[in-house]
PDB file of N, CA and C in Angstrom:
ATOM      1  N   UNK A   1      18.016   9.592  21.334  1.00  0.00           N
ATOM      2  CA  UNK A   1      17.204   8.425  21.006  1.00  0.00           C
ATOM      3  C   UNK A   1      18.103   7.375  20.364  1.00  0.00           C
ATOM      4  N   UNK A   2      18.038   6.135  20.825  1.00  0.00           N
ATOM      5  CA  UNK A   2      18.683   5.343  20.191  1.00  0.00           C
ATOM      6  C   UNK A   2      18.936   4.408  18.574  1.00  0.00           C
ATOM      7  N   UNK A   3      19.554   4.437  18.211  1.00  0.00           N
ATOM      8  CA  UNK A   3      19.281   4.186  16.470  1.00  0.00           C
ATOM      9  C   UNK A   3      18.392   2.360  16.320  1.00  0.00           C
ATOM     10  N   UNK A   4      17.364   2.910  15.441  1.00  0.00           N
ATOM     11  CA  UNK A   4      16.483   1.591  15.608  1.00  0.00           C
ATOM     12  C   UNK A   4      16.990   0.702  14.544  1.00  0.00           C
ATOM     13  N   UNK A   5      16.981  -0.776  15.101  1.00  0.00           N
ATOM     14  CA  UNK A   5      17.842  -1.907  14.220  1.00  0.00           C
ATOM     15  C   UNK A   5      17.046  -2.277  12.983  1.00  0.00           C
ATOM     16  N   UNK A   6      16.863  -2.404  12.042  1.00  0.00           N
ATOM     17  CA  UNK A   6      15.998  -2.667  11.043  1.00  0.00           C
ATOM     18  C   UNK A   6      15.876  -4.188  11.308  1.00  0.00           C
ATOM     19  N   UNK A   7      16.889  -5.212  11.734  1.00  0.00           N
ATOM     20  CA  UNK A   7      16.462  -6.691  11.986  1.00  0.00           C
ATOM     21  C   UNK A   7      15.558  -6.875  13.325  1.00  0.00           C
ATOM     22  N   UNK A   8      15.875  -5.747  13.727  1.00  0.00           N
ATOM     23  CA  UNK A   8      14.722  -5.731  15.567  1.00  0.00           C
ATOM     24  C   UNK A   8      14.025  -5.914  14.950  1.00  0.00           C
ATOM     25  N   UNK A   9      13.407  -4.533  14.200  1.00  0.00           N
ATOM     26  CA  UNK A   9      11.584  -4.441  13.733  1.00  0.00           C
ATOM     27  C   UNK A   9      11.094  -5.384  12.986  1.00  0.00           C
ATOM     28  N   UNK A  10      11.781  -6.148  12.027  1.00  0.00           N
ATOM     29  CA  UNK A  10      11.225  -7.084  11.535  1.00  0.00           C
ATOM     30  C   UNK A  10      11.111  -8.235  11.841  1.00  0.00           C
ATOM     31  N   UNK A  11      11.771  -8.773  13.178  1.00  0.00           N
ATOM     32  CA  UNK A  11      11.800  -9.590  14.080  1.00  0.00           C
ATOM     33  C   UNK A  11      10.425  -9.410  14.735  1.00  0.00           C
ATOM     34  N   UNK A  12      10.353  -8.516  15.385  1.00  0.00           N
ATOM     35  CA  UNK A  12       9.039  -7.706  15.981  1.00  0.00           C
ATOM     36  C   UNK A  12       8.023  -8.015  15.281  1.00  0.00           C
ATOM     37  N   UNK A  13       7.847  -7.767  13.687  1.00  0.00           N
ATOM     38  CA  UNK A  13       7.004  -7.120  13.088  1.00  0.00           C
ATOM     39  C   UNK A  13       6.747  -8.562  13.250  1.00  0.00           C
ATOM     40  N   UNK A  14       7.103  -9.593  12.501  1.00  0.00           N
ATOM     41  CA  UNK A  14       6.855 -11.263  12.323  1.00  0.00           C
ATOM     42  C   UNK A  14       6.080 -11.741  13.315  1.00  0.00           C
ATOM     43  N   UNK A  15       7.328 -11.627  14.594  1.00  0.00           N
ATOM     44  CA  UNK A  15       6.226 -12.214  16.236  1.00  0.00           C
ATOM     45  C   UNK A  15       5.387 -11.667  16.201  1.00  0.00           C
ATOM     46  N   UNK A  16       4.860 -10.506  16.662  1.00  0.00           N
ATOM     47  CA  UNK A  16       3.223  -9.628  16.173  1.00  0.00           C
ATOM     48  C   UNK A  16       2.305  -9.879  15.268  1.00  0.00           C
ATOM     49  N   UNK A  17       2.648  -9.739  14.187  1.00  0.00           N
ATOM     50  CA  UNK A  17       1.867  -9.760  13.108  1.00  0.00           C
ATOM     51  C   UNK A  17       1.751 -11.355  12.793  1.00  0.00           C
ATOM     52  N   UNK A  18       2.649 -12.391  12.893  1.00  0.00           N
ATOM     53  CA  UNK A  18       1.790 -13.386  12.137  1.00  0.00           C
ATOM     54  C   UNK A  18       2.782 -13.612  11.010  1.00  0.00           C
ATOM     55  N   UNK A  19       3.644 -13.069  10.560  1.00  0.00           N
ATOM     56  CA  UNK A  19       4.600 -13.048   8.988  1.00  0.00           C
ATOM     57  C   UNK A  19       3.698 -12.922   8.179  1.00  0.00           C
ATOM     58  N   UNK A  20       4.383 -12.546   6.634  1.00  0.00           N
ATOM     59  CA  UNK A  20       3.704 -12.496   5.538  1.00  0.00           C
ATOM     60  C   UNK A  20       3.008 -13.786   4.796  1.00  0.00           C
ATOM     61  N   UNK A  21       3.478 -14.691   5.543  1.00  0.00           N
ATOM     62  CA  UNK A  21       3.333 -16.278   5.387  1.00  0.00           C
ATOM     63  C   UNK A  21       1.898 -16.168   5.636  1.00  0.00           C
ATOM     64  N   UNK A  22       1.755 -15.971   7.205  1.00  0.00           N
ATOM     65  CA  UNK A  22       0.235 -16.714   7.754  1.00  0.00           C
ATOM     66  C   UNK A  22      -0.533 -15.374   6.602  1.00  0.00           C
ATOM     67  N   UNK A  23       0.113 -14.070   6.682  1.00  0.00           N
ATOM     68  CA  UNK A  23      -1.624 -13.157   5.954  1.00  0.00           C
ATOM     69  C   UNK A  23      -1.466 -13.509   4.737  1.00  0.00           C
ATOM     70  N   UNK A  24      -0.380 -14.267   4.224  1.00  0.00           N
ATOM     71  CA  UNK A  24      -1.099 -14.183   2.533  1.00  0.00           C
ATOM     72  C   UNK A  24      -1.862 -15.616   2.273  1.00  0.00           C
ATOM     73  N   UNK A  25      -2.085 -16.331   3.342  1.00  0.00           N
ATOM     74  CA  UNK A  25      -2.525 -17.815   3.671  1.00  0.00           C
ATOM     75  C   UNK A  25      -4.347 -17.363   4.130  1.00  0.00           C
ATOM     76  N   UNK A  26      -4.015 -16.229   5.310  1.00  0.00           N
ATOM     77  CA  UNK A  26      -5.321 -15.918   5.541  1.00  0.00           C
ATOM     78  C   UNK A  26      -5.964 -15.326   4.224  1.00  0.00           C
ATOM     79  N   UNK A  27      -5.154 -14.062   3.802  1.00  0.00           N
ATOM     80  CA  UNK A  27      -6.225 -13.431   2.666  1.00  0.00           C
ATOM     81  C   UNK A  27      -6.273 -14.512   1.631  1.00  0.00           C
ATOM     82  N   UNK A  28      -5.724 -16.086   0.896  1.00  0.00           N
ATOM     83  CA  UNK A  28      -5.923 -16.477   0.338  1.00  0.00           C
ATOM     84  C   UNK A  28      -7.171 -17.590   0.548  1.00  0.00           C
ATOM     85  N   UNK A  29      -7.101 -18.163   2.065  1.00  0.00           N
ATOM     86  CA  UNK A  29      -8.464 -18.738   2.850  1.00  0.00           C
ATOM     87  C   UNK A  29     -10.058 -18.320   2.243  1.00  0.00           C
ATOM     88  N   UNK A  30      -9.808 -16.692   2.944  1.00  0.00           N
ATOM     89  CA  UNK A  30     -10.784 -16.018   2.630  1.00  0.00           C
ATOM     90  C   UNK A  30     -11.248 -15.393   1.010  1.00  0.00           C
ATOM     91  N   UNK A  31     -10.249 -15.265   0.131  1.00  0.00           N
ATOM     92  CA  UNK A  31     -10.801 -15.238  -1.043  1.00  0.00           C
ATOM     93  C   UNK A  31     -10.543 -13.374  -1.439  1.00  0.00           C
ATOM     94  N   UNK A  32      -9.679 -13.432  -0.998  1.00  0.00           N
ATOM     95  CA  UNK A  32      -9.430 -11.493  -0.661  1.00  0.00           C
ATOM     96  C   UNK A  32      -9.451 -11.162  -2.256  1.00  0.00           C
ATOM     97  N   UNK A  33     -10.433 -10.148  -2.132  1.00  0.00           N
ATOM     98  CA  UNK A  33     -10.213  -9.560  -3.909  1.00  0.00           C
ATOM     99  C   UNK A  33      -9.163  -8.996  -4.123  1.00  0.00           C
ATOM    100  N   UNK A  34      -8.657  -8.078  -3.298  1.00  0.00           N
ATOM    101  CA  UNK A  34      -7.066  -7.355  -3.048  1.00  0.00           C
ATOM    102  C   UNK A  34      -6.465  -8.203  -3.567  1.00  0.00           C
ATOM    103  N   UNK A  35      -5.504  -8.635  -3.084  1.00  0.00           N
ATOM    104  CA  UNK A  35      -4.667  -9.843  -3.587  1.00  0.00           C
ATOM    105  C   UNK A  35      -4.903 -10.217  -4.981  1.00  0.00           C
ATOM    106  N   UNK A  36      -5.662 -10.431  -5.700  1.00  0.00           N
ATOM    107  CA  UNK A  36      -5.559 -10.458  -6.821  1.00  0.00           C
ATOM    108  C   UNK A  36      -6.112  -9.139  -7.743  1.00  0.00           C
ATOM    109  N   UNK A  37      -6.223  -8.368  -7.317  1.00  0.00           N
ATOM    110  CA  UNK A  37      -6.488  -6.560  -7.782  1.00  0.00           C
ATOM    111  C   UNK A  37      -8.002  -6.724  -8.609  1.00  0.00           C
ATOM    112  N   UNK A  38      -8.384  -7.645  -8.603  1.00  0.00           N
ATOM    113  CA  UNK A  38      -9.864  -7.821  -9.485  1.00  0.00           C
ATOM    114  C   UNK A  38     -10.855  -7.128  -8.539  1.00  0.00           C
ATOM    115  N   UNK A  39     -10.475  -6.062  -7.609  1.00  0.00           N
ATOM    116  CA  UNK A  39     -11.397  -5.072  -6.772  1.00  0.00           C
ATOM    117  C   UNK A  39     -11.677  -4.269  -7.317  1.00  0.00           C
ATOM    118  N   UNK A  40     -10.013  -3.877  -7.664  1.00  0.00           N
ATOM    119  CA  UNK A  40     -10.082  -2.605  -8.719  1.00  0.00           C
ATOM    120  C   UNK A  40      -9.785  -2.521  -9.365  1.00  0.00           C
ATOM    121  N   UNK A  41      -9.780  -3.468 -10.273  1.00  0.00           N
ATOM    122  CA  UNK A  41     -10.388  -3.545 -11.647  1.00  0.00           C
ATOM    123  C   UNK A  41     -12.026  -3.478 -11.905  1.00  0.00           C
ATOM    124  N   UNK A  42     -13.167  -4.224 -10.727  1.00  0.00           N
ATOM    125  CA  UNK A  42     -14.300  -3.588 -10.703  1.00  0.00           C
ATOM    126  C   UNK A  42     -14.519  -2.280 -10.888  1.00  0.00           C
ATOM    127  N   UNK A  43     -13.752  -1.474  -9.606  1.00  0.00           N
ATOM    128  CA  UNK A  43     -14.095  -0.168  -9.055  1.00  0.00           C
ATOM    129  C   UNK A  43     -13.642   0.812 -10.800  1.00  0.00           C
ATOM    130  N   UNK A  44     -13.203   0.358 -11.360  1.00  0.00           N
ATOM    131  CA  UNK A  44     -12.411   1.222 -12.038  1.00  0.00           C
ATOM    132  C   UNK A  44     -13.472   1.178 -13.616  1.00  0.00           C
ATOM    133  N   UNK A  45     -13.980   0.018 -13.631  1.00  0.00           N
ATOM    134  CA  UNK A  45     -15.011  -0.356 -15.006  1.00  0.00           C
ATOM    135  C   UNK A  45     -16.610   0.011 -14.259  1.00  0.00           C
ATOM    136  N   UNK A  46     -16.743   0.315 -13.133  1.00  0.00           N
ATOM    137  CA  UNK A  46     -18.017   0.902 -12.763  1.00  0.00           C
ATOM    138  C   UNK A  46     -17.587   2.541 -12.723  1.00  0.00           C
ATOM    139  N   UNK A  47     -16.136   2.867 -12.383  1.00  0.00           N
ATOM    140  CA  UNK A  47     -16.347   4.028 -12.351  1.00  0.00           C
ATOM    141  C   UNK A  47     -16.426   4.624 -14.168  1.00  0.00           C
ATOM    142  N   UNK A  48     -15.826   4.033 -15.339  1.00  0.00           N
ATOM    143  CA  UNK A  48     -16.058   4.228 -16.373  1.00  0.00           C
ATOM    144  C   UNK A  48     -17.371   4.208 -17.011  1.00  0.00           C
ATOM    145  N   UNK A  49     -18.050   3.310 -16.392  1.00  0.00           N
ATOM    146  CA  UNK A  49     -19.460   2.941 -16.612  1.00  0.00           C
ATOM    147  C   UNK A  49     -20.389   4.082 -16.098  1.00  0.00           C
ATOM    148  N   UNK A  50     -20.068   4.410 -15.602  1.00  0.00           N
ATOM    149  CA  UNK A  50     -20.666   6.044 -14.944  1.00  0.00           C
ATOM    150  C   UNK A  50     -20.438   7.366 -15.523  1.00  0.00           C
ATOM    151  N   UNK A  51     -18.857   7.449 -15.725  1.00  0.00           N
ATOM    152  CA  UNK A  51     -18.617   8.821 -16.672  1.00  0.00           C
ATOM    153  C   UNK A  51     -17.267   8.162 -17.497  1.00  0.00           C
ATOM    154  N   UNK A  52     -17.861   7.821 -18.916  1.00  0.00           N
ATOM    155  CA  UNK A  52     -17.064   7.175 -20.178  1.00  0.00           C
ATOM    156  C   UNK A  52     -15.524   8.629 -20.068  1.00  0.00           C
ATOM    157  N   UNK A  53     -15.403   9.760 -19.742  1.00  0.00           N
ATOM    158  CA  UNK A  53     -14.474  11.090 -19.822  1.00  0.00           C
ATOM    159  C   UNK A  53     -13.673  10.098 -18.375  1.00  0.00           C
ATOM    160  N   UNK A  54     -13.517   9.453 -17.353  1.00  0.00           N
ATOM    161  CA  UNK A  54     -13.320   9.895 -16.601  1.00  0.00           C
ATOM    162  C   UNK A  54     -12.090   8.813 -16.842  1.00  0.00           C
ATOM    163  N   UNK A  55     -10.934   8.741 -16.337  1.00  0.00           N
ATOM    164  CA  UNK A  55     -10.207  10.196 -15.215  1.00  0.00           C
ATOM    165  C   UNK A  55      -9.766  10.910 -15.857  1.00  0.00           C
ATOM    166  N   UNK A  56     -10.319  12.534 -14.981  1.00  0.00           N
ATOM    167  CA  UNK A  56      -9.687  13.477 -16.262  1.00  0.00           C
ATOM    168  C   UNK A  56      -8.388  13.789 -15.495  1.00  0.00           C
ATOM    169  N   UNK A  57      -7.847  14.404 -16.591  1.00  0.00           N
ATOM    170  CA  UNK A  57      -6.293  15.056 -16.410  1.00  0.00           C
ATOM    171  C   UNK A  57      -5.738  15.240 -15.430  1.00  0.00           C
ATOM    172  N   UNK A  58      -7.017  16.604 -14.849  1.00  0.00           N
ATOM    173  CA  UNK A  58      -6.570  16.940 -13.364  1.00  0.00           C
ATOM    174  C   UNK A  58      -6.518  16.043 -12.126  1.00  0.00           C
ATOM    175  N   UNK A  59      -7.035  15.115 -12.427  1.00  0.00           N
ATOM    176  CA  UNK A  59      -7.914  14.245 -11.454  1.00  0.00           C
ATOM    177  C   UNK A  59      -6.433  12.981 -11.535  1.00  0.00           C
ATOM    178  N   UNK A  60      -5.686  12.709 -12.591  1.00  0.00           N
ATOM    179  CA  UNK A  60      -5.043  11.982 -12.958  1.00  0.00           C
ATOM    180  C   UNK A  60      -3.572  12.444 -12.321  1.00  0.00           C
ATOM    181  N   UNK A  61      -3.212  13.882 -12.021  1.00  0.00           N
ATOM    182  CA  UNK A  61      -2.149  14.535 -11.878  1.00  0.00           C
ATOM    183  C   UNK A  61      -2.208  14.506 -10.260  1.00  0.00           C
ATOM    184  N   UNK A  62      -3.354  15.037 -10.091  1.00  0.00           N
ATOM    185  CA  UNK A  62      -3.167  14.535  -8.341  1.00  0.00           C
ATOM    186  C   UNK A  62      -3.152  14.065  -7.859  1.00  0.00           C
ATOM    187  N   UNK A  63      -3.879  12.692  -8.511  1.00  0.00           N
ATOM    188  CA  UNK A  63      -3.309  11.320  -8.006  1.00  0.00           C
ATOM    189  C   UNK A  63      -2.140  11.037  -7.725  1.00  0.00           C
ATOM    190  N   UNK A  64      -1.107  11.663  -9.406  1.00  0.00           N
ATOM    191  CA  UNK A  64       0.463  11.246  -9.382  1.00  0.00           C
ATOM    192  C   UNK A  64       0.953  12.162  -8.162  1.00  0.00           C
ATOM    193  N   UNK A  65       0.576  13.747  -8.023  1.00  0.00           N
ATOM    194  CA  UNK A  65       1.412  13.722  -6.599  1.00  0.00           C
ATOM    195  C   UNK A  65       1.130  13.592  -5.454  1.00  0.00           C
ATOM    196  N   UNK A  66       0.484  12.704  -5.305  1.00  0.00           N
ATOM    197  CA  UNK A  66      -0.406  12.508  -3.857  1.00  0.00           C
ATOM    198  C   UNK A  66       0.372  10.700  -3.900  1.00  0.00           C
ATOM    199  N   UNK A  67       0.847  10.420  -4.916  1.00  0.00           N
ATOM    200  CA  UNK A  67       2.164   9.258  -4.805  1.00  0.00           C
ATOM    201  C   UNK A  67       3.033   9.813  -4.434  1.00  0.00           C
ATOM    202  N   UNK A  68       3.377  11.063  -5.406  1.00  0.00           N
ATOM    203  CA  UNK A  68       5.021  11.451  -5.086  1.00  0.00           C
ATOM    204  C   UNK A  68       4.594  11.744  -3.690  1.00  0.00           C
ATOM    205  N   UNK A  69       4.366  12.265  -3.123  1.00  0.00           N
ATOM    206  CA  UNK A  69       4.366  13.233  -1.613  1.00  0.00           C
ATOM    207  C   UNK A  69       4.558  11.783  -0.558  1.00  0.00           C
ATOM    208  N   UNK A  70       3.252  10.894  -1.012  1.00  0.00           N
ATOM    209  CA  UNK A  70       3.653   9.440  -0.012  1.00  0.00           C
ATOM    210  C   UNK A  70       5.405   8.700  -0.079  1.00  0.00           C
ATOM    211  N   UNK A  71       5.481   8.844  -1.416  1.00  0.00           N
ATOM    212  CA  UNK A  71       6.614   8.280  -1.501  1.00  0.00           C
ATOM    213  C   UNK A  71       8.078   9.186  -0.930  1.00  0.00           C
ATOM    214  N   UNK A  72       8.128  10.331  -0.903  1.00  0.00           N
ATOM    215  CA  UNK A  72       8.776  11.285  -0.325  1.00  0.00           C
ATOM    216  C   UNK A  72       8.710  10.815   1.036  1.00  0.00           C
ATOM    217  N   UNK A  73       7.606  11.355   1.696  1.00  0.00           N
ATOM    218  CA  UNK A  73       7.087  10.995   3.106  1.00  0.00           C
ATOM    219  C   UNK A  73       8.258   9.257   3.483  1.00  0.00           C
ATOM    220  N   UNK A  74       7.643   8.505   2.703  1.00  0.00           N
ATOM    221  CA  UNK A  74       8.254   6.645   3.027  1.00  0.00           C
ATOM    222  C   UNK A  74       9.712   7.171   3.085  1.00  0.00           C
ATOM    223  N   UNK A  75      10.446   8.261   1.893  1.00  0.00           N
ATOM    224  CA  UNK A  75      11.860   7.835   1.837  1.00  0.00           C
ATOM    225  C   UNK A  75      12.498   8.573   3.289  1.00  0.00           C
ATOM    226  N   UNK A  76      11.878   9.711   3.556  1.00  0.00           N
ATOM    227  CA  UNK A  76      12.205  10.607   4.497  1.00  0.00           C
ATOM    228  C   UNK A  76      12.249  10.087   5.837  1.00  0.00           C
ATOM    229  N   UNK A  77      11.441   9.051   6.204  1.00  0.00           N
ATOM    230  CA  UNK A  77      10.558   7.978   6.913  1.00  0.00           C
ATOM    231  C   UNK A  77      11.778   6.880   7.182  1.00  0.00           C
ATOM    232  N   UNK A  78      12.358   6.601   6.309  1.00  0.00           N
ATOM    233  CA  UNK A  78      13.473   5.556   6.618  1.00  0.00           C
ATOM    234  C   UNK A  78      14.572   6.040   7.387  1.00  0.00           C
ATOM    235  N   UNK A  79      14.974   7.351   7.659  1.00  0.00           N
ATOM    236  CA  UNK A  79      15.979   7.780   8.169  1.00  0.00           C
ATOM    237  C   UNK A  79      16.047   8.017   9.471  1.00  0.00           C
ATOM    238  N   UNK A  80      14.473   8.000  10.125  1.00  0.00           N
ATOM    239  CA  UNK A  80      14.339   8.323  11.490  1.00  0.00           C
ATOM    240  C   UNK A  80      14.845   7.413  12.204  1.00  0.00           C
ATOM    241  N   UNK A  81      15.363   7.857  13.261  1.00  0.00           N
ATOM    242  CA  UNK A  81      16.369   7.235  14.094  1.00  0.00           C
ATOM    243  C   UNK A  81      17.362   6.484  13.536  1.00  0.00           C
ATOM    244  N   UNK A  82      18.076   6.716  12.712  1.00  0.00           N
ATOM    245  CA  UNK A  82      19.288   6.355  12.140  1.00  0.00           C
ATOM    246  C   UNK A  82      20.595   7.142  12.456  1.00  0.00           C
ATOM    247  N   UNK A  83      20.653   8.223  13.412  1.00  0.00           N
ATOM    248  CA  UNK A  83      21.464   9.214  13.433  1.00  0.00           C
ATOM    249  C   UNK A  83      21.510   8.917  15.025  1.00  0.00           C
TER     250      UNK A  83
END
């Protein structure tokens, strides 16, 4: 398999997609709660508002490796087709 150019794909990715230009123009058009994280900051004061205990520990730990594992996954992820 041939080793993939990292300036291809993002060449690619731009013509396709639009650049980061036009979506942060669109999600700013539209009013995207994302973009400014005030989603979840809702989600997070309704979920307190529901159970004042919450997040518990466990609930807090699997979150963290259910990052690590993605982030593993992304670094492992960069190497394909580089060889």
């Amino acid at each position: 398999m041939p080793r993939l150019d990292p300036q291809d794909l993002r060449r690619y990715a731009e013509a396709r997609l639009g650049g980061r230009e036009r979506l942060a123009r669109r999600e700013a058009r539209l009013g995207c709660p994302w973009t400014s994280g005030s989603a979840g900051i809702a989600l997070y004061e309704a979920a307190k508002a529901t159970n004042p205990e919450w997040p518990y520990e466990a609930t807090r730990r699997a979150d963290l490796d259910a990052h690590l594992r993605v982030k593993h996954l992304l670094h492992e992820a960069a190497d394909v087709g580089a060889g």
